[in-house]
Protein backbone atom coordinates (compact mmCIF):
# COMPACT_ATOMS: atom_id res chain seq x y z
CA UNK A 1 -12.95 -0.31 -16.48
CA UNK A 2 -12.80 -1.98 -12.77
CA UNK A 3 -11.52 1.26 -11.23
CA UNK A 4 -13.63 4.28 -12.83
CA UNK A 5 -15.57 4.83 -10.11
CA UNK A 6 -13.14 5.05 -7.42
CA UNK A 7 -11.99 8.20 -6.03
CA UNK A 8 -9.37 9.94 -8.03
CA UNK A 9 -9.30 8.00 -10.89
CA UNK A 10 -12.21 8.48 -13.38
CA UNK A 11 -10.81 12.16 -14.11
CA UNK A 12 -6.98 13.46 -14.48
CA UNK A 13 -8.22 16.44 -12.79
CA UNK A 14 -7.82 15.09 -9.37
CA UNK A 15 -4.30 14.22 -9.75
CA UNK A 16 -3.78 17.60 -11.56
CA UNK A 17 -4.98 19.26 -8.29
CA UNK A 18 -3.39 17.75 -6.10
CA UNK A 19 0.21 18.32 -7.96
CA UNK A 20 -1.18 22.35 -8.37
CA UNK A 21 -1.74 22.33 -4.59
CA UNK A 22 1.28 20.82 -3.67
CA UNK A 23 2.93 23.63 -6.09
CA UNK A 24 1.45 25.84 -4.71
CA UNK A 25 1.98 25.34 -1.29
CA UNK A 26 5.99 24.79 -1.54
CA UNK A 27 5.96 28.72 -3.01
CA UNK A 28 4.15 29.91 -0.64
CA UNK A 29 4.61 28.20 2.71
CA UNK A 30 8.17 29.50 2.81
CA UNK A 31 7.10 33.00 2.45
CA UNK A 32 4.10 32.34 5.31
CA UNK A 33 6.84 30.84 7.75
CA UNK A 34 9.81 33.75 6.91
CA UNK A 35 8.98 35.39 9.99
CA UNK A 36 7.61 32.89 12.72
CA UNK A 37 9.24 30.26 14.78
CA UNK A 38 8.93 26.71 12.91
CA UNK A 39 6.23 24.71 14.63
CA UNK A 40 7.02 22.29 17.33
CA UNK A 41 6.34 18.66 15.60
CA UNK A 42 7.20 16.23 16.96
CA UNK A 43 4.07 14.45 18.97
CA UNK A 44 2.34 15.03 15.68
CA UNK A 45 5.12 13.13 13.82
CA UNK A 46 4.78 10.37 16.13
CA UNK A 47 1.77 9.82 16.16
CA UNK A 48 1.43 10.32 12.37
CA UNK A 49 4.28 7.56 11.94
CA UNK A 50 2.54 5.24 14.35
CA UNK A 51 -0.92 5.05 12.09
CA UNK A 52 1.48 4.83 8.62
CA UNK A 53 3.07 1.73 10.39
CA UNK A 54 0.01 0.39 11.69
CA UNK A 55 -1.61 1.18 7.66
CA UNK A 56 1.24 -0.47 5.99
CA UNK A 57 0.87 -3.53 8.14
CA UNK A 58 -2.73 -3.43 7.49
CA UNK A 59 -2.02 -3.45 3.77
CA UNK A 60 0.50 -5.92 3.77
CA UNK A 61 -1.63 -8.28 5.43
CA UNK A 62 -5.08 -7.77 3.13
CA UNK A 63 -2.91 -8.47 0.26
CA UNK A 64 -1.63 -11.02 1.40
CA UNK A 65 -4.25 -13.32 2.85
CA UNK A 66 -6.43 -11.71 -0.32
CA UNK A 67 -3.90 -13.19 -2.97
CA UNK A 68 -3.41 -16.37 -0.45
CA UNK A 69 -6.99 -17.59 -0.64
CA UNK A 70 -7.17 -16.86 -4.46
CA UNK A 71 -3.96 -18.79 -5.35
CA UNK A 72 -1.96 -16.55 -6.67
CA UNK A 73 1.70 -17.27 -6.90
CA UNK A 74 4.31 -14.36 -5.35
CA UNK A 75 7.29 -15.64 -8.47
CA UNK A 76 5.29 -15.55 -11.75
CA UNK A 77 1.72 -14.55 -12.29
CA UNK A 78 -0.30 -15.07 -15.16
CA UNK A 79 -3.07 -12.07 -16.06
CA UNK A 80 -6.00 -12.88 -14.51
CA UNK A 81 -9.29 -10.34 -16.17
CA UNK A 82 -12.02 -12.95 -14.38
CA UNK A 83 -14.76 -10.50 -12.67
CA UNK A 84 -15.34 -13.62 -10.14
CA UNK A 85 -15.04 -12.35 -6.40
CA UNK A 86 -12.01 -13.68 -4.88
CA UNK A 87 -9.92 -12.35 -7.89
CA UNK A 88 -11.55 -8.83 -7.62
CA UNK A 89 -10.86 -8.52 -4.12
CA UNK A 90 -6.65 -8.82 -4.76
CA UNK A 91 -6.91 -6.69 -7.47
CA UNK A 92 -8.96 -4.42 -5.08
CA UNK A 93 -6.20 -4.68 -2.40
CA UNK A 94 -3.49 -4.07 -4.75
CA UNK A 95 -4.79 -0.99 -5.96
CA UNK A 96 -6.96 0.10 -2.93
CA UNK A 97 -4.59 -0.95 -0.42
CA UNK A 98 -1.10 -1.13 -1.20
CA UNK A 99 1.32 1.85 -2.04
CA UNK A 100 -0.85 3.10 -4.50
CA UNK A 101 -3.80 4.37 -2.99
CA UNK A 102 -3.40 4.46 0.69
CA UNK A 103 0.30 4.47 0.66
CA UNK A 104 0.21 7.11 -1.87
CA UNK A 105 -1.99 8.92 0.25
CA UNK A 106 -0.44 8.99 3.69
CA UNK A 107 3.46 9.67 2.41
C-alpha cells in the first residue's frame, strides 16, 4: 500500500521488461559485436564506479541517520506499520535507497 505509486512497482510489467530487455540484449549484442573491435572502457568504468561508490555511501548514510533519529535498533526490530513521518522516511530509505531501488538500479 505505501509503495504503489513509486516507479516500478504498482505493475509486474516493469520488471517483466526490464528482464525481456536484458534477454534480449545478451542474444543479440554478441551477434552486433562479432565483427568489430570491443569498445575501449575503461574511463567510462571509472567514472561509472566512482558515482556507485559515491551512491552507496549516500545510501548508507540516509539509512542510517533516518533509522538513528527514529530509534530503531540495528539487532532486533519490532514491525513498525505507524504512517507517522519519521517512521515513513526509514522505510522510504530502505526501499528507495538501499540495494533495492538505487542499488538495484546502478549494478
Amino acid at each position: 500500500p505505501r509503495t504503489k505509486e513509486w516507479l516500478l512497482v504498482p505493475s509486474i510489467l516493469s520488471p517483466l521488461s526490464a528482464c525481456l530487455l536484458y534477454l534480449f540484449v545478451v542474444k543479440i549484442g554478441p551477434k552486433f559485436m562479432e565483427k568489430r573491435q570491443p569498445f575501449e572502457l575503461r574511463i567510462p568504468m571509472a567514472i561509472y564506479n566512482l558515482g556507485a561508490t559515491a551512491l552507496s555511501l549516500y545510501c548508507f548514510t540516509e539509512l542510517f541517520i533516518g533509522s538513528w533519529k527514529a530509534g530503531y535498533h540495528y539487532i532486533c526490530q519490532r514491525v513498525i506499520v505507524s504512517m507517522e513521518p519519521q517512521h515513513l522516511r526509514v522505510i522510504i530509505d530502505q526501499l528507495k535507497f538501499t540495494n533495492i531501488w538505487w542499488g538495484g538500479l546502478i549494478k
